[in-house]
Protein backbone atom coordinates (compact mmCIF):
# COMPACT_ATOMS: atom_id res chain seq x y z
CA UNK A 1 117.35 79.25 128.63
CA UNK A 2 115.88 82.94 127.39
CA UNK A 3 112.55 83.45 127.96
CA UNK A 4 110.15 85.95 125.96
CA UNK A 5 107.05 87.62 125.63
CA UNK A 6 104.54 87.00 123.24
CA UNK A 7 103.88 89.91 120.69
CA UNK A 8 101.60 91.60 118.52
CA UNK A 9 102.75 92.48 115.41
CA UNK A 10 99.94 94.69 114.19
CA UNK A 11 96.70 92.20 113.71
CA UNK A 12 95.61 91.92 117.83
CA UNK A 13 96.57 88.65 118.66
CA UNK A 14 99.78 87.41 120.86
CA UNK A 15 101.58 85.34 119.72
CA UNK A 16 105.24 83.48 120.76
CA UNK A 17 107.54 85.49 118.30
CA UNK A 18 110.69 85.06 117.95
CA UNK A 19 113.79 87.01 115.68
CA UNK A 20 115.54 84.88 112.88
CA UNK A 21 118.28 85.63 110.93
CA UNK A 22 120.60 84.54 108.26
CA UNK A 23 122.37 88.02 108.35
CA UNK A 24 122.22 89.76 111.42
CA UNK A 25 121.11 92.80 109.57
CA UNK A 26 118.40 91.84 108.03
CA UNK A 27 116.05 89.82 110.75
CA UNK A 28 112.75 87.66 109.96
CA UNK A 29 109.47 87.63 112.59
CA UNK A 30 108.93 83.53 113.30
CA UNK A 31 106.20 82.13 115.08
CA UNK A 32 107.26 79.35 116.92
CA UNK A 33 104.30 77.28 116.31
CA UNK A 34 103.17 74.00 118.02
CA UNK A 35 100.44 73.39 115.56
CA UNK A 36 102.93 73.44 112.69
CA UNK A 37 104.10 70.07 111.30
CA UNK A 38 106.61 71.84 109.12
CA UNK A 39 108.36 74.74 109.33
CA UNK A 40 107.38 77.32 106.62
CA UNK A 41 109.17 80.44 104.85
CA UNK A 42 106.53 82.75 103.09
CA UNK A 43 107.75 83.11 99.89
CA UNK A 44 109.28 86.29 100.14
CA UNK A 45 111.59 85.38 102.45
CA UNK A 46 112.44 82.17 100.57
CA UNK A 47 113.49 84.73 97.45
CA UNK A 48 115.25 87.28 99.52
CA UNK A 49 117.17 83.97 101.04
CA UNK A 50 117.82 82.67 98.14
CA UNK A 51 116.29 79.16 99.18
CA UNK A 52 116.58 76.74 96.29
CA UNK A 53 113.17 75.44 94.97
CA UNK A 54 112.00 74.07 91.39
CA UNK A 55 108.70 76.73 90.83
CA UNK A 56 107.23 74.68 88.28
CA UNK A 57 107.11 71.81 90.86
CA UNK A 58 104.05 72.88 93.01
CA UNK A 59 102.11 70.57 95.65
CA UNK A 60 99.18 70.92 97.88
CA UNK A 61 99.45 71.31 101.28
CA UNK A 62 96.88 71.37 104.63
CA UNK A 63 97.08 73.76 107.33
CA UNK A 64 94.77 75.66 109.67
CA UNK A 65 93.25 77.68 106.90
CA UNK A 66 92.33 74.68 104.58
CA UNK A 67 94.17 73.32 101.17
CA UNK A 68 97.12 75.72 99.66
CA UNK A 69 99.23 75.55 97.16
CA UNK A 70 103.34 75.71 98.42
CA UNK A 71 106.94 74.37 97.24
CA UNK A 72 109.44 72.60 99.24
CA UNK A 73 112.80 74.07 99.65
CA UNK A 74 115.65 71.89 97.76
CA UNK A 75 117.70 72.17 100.74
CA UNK A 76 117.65 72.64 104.27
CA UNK A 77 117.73 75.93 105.36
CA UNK A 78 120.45 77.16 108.52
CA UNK A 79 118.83 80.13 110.36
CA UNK A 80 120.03 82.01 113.60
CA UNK A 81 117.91 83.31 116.97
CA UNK A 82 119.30 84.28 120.31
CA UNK A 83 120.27 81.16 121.27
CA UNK A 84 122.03 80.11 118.43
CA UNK A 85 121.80 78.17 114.99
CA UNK A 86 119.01 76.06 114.00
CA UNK A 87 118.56 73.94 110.73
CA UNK A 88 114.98 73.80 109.34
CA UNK A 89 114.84 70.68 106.93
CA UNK A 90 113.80 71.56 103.40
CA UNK A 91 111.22 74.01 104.84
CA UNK A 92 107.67 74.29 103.26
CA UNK A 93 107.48 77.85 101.05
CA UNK A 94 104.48 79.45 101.48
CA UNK A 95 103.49 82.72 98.99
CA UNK A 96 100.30 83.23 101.86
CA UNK A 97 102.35 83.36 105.05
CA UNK A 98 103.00 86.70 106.65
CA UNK A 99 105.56 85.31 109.34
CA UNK A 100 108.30 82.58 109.07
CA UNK A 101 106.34 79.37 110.70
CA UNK A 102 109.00 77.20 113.39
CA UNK A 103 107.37 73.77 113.29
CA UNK A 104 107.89 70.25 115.58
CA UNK A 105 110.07 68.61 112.71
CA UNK A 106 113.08 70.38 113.07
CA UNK A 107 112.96 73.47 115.16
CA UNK A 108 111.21 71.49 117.87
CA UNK A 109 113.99 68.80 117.87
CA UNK A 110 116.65 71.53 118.34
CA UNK A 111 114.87 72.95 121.10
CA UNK A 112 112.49 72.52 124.00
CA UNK A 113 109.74 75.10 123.46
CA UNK A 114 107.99 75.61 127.06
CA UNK A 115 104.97 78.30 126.60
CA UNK A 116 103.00 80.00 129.41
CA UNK A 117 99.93 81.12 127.59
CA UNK A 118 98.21 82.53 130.96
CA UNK A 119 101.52 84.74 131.34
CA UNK A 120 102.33 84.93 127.83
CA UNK A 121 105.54 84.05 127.61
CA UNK A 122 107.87 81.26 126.32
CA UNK A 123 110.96 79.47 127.14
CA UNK A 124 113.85 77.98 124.13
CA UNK A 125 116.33 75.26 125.41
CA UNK A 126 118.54 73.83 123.34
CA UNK A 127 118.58 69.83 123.53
């Protein structure tokens, strides 16, 4: 069980970050969020993945900042950290998202997420 700082990557606020990767050499920022029913892959990422989605197959989606238009991935998506692989199921593809989102539905039930916001710091443990 690893445990890490929070970070700021650039806008002033801490958060529980955490490094993803399909290929070792080219790793994604995640937030591993509590808030977040779904996991979600900004857009970008999704292309430079290679996730499978239908574009002309939009829906509407809630989250902190209101109503948003997203896609669902056509396939669950198999993504690495430091303590190993994780699946996130047909993750949500957002084109407004700055960081990869790591929500309860799947990355939640791979690990136990323990956060120490006074400290900042959080703990991973694999179920």
């Amino acid at each position: 069980m690893g445990g890490w700082q929070y970070q700021d990557l650039g806008d002033g606020t801490m958060r529980p970050y955490l490094k993803v990767w399909r290929d070792p050499a080219i790793p994604f920022a995640a937030i591993v969020d509590s808030g977040a029913d779904f996991s979600c892959l900004p857009l970008q990422v999704a292309l430079v993945l290679g996730v499978p989605f239908d574009p002309a197959a939009p829906i509407q989606a809630n989250g902190a900042g209101g109503r948003y238009d997203c896609w669902q991935a056509a396939a669950d998506l198999v993504l690495n950290c430091v303590e190993g692989p994780f699946t996130l199921a047909r993750p949500m593809l957002n084109p407004s998202l700055g960081y990869i989102l790591l929500g309860r539905r799947d990355f939640f039930h791979t690990f136990r997420v323990s956060m120490d916001e006074r400290n900042l710091v959080f703990w991973l443990e694999r179920y």
